[in-house]
Protein backbone atom coordinates (compact mmCIF):
# COMPACT_ATOMS: atom_id res chain seq x y z
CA UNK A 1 27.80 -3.86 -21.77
CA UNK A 2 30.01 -6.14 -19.74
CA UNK A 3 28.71 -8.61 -17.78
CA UNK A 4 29.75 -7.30 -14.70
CA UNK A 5 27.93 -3.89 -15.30
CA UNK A 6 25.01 -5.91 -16.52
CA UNK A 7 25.34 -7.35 -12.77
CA UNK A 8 25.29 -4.68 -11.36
CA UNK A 9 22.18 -2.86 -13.08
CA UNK A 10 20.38 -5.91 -12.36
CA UNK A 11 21.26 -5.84 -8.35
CA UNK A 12 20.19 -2.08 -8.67
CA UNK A 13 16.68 -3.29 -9.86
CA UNK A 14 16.16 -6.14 -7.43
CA UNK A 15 16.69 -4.08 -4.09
CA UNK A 16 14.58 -1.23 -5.96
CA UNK A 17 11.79 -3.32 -6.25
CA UNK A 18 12.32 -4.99 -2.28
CA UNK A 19 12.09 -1.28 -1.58
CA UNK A 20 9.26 -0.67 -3.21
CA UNK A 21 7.01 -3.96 -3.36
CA UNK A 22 3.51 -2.59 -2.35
CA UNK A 23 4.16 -1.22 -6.41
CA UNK A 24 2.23 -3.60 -7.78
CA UNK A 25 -0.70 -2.27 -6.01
CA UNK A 26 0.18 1.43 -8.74
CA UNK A 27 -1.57 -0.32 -11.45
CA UNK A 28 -4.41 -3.09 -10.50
CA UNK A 29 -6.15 -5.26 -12.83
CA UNK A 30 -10.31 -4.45 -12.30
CA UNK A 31 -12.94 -5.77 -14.56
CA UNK A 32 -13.73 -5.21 -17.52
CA UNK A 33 -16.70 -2.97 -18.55
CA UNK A 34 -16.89 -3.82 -21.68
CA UNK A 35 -16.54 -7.55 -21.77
CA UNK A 36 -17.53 -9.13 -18.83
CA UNK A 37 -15.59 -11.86 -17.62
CA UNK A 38 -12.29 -10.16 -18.43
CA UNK A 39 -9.78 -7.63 -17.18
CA UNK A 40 -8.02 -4.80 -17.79
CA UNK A 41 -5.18 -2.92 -16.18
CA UNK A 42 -6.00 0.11 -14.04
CA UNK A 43 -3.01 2.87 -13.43
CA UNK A 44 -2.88 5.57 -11.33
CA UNK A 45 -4.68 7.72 -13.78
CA UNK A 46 -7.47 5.34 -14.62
CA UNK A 47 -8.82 5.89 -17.80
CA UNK A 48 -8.26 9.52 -17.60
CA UNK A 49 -6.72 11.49 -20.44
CA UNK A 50 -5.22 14.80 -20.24
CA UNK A 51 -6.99 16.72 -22.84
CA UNK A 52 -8.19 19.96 -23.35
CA UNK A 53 -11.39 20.17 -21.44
CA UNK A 54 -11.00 21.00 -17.78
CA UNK A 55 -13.10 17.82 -16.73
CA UNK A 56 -10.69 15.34 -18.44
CA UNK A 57 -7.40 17.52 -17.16
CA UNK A 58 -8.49 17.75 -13.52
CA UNK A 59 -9.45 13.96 -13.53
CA UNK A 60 -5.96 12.94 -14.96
CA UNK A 61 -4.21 15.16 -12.11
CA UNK A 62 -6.32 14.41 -9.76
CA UNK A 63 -6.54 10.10 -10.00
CA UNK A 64 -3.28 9.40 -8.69
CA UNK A 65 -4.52 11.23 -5.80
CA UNK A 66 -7.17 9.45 -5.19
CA UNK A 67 -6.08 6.00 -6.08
CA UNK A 68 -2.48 6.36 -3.19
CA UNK A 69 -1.84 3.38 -0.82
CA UNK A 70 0.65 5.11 1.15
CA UNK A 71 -0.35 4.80 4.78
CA UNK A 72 0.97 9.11 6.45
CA UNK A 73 3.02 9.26 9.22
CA UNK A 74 1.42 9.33 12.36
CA UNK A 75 3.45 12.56 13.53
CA UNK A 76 2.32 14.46 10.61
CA UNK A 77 -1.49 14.23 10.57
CA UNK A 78 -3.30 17.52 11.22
CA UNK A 79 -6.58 17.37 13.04
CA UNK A 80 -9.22 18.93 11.39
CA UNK A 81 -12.88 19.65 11.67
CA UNK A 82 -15.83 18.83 9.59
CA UNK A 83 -17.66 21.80 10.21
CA UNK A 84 -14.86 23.70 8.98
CA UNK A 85 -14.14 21.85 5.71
CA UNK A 86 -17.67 21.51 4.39
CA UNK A 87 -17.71 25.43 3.98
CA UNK A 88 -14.10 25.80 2.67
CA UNK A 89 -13.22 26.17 -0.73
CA UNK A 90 -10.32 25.70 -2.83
CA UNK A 91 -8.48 28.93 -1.79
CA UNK A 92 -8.81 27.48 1.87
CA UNK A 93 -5.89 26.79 4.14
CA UNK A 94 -6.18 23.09 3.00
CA UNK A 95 -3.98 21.41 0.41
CA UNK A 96 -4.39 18.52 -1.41
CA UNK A 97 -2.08 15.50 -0.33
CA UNK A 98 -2.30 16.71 3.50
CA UNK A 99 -3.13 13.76 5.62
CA UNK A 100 -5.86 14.67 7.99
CA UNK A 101 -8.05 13.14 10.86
CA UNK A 102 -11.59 13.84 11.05
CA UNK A 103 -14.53 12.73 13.19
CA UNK A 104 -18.22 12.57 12.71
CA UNK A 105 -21.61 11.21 11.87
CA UNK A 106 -21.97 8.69 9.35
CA UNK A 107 -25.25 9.93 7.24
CA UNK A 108 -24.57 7.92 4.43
CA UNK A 109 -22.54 4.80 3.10
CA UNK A 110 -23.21 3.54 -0.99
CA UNK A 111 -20.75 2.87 -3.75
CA UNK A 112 -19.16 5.48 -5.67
CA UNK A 113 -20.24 4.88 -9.10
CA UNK A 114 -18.66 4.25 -11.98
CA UNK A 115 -15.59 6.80 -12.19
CA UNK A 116 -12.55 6.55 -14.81
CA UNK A 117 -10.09 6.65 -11.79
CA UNK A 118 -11.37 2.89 -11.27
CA UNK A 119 -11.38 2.78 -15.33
CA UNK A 120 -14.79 2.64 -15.50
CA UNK A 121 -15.65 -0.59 -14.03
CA UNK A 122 -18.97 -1.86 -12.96
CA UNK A 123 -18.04 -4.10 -10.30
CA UNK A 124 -19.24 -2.75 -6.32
CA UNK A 125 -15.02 -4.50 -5.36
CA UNK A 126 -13.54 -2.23 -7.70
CA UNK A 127 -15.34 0.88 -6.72
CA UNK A 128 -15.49 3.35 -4.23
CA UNK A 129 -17.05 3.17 -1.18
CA UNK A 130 -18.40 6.98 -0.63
CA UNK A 131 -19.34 7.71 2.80
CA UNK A 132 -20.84 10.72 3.94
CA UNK A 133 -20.04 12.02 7.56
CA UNK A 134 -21.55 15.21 9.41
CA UNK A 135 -20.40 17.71 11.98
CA UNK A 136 -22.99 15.43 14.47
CA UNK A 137 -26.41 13.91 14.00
CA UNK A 138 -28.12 17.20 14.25
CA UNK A 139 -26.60 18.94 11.72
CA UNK A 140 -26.63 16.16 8.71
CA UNK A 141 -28.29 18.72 5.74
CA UNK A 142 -26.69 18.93 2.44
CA UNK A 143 -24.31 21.78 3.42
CA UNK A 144 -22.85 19.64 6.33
CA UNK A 145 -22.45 16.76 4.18
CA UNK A 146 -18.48 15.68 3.82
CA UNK A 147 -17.46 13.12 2.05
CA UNK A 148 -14.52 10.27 2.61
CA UNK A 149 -14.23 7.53 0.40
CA UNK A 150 -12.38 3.79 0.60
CA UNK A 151 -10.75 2.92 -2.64
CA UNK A 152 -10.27 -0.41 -4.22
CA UNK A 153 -6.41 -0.15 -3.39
CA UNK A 154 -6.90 0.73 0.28
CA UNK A 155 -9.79 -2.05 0.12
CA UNK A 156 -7.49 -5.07 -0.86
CA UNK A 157 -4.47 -3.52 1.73
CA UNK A 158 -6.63 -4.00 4.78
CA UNK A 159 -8.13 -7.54 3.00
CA UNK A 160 -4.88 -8.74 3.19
CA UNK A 161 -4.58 -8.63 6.82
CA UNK A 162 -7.85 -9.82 7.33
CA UNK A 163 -9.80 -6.64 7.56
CA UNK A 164 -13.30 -6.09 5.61
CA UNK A 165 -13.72 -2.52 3.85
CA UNK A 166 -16.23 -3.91 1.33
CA UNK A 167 -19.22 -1.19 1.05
CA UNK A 168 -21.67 -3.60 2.58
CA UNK A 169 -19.78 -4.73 5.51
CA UNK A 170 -19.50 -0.81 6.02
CA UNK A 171 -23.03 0.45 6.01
CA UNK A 172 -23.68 -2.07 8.19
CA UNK A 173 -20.99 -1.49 10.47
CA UNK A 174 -20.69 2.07 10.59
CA UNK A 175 -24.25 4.25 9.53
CA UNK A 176 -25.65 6.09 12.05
CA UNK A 177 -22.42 6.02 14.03
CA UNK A 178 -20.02 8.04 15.15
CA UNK A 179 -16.16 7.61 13.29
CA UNK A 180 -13.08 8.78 13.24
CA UNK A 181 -10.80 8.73 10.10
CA UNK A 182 -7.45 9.49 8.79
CA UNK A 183 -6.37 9.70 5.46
CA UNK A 184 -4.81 12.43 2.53
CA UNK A 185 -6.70 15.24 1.62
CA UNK A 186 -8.15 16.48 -1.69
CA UNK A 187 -9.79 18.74 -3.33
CA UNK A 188 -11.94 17.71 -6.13
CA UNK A 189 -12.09 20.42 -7.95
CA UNK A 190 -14.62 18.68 -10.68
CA UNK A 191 -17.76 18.48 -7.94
CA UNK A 192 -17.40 22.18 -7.91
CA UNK A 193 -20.92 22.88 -9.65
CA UNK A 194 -22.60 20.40 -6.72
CA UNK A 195 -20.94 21.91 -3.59
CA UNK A 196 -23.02 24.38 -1.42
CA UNK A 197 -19.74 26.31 -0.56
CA UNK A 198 -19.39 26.59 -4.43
CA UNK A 199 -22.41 26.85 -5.97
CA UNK A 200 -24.96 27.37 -3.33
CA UNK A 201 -27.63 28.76 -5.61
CA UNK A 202 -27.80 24.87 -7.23
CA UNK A 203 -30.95 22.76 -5.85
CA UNK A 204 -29.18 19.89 -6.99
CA UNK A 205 -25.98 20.25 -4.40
CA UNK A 206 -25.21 17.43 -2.73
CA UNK A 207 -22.29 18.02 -0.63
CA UNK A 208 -21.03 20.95 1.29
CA UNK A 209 -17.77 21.53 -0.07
CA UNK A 210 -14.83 19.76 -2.90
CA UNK A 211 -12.96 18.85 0.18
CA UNK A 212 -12.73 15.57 1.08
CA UNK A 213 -10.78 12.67 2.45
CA UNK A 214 -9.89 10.11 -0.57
CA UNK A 215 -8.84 7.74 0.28
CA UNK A 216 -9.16 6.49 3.77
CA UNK A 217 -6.21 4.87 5.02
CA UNK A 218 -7.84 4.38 8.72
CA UNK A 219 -11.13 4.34 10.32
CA UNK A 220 -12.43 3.66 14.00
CA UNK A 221 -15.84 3.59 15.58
CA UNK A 222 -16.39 5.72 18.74
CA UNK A 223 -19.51 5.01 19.82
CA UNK A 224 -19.63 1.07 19.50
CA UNK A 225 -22.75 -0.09 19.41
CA UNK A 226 -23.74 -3.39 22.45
CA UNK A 227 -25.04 -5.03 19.27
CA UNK A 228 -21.66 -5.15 17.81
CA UNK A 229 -20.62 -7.60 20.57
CA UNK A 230 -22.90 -9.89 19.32
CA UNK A 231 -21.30 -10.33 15.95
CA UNK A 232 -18.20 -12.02 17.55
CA UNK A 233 -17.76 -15.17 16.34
CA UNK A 234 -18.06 -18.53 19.08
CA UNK A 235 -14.02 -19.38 18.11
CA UNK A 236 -13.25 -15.84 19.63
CA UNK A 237 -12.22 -14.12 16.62
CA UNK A 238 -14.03 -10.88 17.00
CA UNK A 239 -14.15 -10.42 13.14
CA UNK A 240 -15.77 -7.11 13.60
CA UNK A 241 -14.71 -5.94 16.60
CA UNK A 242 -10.98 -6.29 15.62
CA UNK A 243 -11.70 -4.59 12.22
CA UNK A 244 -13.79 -1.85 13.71
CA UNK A 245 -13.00 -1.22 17.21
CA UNK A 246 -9.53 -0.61 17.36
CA UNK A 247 -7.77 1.40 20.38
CA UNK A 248 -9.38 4.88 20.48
CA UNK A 249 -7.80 7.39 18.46
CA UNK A 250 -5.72 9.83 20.50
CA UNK A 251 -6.51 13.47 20.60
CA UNK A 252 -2.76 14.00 20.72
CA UNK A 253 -2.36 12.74 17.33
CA UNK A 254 1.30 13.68 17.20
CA UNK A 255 2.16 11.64 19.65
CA UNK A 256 0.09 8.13 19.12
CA UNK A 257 0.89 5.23 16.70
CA UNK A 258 -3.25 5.70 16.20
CA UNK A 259 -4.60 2.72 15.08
CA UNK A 260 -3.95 -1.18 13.98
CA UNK A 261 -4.14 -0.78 10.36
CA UNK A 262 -1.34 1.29 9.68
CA UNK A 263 2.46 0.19 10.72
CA UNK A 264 5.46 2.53 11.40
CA UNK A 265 8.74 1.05 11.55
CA UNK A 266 9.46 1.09 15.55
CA UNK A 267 13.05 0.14 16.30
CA UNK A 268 11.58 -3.87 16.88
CA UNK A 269 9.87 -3.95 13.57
CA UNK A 270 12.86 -2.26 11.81
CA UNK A 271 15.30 -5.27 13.54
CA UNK A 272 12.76 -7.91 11.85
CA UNK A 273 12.60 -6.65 8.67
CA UNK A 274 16.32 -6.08 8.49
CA UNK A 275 16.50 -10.13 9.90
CA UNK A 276 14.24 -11.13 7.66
CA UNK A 277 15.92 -9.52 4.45
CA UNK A 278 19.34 -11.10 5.82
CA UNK A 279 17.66 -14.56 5.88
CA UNK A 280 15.46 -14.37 2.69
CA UNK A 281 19.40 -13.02 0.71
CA UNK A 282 20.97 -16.21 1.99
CA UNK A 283 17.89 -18.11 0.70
CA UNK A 284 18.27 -16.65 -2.81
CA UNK A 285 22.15 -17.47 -2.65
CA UNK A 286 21.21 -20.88 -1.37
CA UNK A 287 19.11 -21.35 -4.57
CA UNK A 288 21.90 -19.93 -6.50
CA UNK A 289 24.39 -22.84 -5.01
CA UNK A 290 21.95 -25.47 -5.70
CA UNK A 291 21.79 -24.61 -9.37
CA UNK A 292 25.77 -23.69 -9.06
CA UNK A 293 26.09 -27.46 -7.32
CA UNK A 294 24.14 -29.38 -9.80
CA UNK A 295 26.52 -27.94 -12.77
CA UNK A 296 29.43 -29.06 -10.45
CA UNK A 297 28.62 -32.17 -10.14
CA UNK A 298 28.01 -32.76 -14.11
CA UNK A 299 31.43 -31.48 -14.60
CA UNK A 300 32.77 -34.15 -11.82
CA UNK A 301 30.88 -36.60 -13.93
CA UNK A 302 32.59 -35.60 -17.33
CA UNK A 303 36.16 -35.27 -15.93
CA UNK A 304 35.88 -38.42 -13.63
CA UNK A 305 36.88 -36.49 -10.65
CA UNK A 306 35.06 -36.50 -6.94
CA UNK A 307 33.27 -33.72 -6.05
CA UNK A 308 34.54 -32.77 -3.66
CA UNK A 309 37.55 -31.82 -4.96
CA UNK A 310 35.53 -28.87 -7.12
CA UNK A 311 34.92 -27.28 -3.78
CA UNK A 312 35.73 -24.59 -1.97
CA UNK A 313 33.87 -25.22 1.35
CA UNK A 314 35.02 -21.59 2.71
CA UNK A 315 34.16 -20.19 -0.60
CA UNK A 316 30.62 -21.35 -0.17
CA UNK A 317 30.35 -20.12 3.57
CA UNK A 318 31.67 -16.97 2.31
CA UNK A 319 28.67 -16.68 -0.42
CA UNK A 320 25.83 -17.07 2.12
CA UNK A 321 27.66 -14.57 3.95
CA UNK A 322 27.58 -12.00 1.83
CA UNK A 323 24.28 -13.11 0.86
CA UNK A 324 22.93 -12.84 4.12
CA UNK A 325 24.68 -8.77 4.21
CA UNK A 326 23.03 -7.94 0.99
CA UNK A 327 19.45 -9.20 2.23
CA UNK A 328 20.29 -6.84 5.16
CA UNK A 329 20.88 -3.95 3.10
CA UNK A 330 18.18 -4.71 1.11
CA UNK A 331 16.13 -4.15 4.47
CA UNK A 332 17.23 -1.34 5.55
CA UNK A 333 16.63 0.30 2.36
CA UNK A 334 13.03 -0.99 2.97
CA UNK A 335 12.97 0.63 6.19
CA UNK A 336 14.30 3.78 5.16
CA UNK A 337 12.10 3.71 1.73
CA UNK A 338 8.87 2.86 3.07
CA UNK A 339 6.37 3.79 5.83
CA UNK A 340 4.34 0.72 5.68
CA UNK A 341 6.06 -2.72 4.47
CA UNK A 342 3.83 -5.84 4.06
CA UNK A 343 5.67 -9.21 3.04
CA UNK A 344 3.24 -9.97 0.08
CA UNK A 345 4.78 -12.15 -2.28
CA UNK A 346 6.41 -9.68 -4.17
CA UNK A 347 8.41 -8.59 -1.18
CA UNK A 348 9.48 -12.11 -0.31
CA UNK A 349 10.62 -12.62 -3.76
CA UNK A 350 12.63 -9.28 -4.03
CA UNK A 351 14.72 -9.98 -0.92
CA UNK A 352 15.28 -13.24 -2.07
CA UNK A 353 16.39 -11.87 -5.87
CA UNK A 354 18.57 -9.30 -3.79
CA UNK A 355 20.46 -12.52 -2.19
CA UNK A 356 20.92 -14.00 -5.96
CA UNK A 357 22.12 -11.26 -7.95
CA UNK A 358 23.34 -9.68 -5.05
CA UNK A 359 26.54 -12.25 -4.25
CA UNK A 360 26.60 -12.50 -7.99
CA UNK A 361 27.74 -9.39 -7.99
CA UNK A 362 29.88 -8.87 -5.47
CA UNK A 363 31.83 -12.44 -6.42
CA UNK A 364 32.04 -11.39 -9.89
CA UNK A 365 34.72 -8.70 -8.99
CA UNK A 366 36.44 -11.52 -6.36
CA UNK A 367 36.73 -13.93 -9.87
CA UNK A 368 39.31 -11.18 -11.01
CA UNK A 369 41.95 -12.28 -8.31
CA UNK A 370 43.34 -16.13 -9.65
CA UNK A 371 44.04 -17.49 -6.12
CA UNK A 372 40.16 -17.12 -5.20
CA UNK A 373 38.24 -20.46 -6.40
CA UNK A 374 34.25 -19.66 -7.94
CA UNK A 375 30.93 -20.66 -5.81
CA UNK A 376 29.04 -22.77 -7.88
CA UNK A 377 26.79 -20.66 -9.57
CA UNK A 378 24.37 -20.36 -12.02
CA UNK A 379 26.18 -19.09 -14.54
């Protein structure tokens, strides 16, 4: 392969991973069951294999599902009703994947348990957070039971930007109360022998139907509690009241950005990440010159010659240039990629990578032409 093909495979990779940073959240390291103190990497699927019993095939369809970190566009989430999904069954007008909104009573908040869609692990971080929510406070028997869960991915998004989701902070936050969440729906089809809409003759039911909301990718109380205000810290940061209490959900969902921890790309927030992938490509060229400078400058040393006389100073203007334009393509493929962009580390480092192989790219075609002088590179 020559190198200039190489190049551009390699450019091709870079922007695909700018575009696609939140990635590394596909395949998480939890800990170990098995030997504690260590960890092991967690995939989509989990532990599940897709064998020949039902259980095992249904879990390793149905763990991606569960274990998504894509936040659903605003316009597209359907309203529906708890009364009406905790008596529908699988051949319902529901489909798995449909991002929903829902509100209710909290009955119940505990962990999860130990499911192979978290491969197995033991730890309360790395588990779900089940929550069972009713039609109202009246109506909270088995058959009106619905449950929603927060995953472990979900859990370490809204961590990031300072948000608690850990299972205690929630039962203490949100029992008894009245919510409203959004997230994707799913059926899971293995909880079939516990459901009253599918097995109501079973004593041991506890939940009304397979239907529920898993993950979570947004949840508000609506009926904040006075004692909440008292959990607001003295330097005014309102740690619960700014993770809980967010700006009522609309009823016109289609029409409301509906909460503060999800982000659509607005026209403002589309201009800064396209700015910022411009600026964080002409950092990764400026990297490239430094390494590019430091091998000019040995050369000057071997050949007694200034320099400055290696240079050309329009040559290197040139590269941040295009550096700059390839950070700001790399952008707006982020925008036009991805519903929900966070600059984790990851990100930062893609963009940057973009800027480096990017004008590496692009200059090694310019090297065919004899009148144009290289960049100091790093090659």
């Amino acid at each position: 392969m020559s190198k200039i093909k190489f190049r551009a495979l390699y450019l091709l990779l870079v922007i695909t991973l700018s575009v696609n940073a939140q990635d590394d959240l596909k395949t998480i390291n939890v800990p170990d069951p098995n030997n504690p103190g260590e960890t092991i990497p967690c995939g989509p699927e989990g532990t599940a294999k897709d064998g020949k019993a039902k259980t095992s095939h249904l879990a390793f369809i149905g763990n991606p599902n569960k274990n998504r970190f894509d936040m659903p566009d605003p316009s597209k989430i359907n309203q529906v009703r708890v009364a009406d999904l905790v008596k529908a069954t699988k051949s319902s007008n529901y489909q798995t994947g449909e991002a929903v909104q829902v509100s209710g009573y909290v009955y119940d908040v505990k962990p999860g348990g130990v499911e192979s869609c978290n491969c197995g692990t033991k730890d309360q971080s790395f588990i779900d957070t089940h929550i069972e929510i009713t039609p109202d406070e009246n109506n909270t028997d088995v058959a009106n039971r619905m449950i929603v869960e927060i995953t472990p991915r979900m859990r370490e998004i809204m961590e990031k930007q300072g948000i608690d989701w850990s299972t205690a902070t929630l039962k203490e936050k949100i029992l008894n109360h009245h919510v409203t969440v959004q997230g994707w729906l799913f059926y899971d089809e293995i909880h079939e022998p516990q459901a009253v809409s599918t097995n109501p003759s079973n004593a041991s039911d506890w939940r009304g139907s397979c239907w529920e909301i898993h993950p979570i990718t947004a949840l508000n109380i609506d009926d904040p509690s006075t004692a909440d205000a008292d959990n607001v810290p003295e330097n005014g940061g309102g740690m619960m009241r700014v993770q809980f209490q967010a700006p009522k959900l609309s009823p016109n969902i289609n029409q409301t950005n509906t909460n503060t921890m999800q982000s659509t790309n607005s026209p403002l927030n589309t201009l800064v990440i396209i700015l910022i992938g411009a600026i964080l490509g002409a950092v990764g060229q400026g990297i490239r010159m430094i390494i590019g400078l430091k091998k000019t400058y040995d050369e000057a040393l071997k050949t007694q010659t200034a320099p400055a006389d290696l240079l050309v100073y329009e040559q290197l203007a040139l590269s941040i240039f295009i550096a700059f334009g390839v950070g700001a393509i790399a952008g707006v493929l982020a925008v036009v990629t991805t519903d929900n962009i966070q600059f984790t580390k990851s990100t930062i480092l893609a963009f940057i990578g973009s800027g480096y192989a990017g004008t590496d790219f692009i200059e090694g075609f310019m090297k065919k032409y004899p009148d144009v002088k290289s960049t100091p590179t790093a090659n």
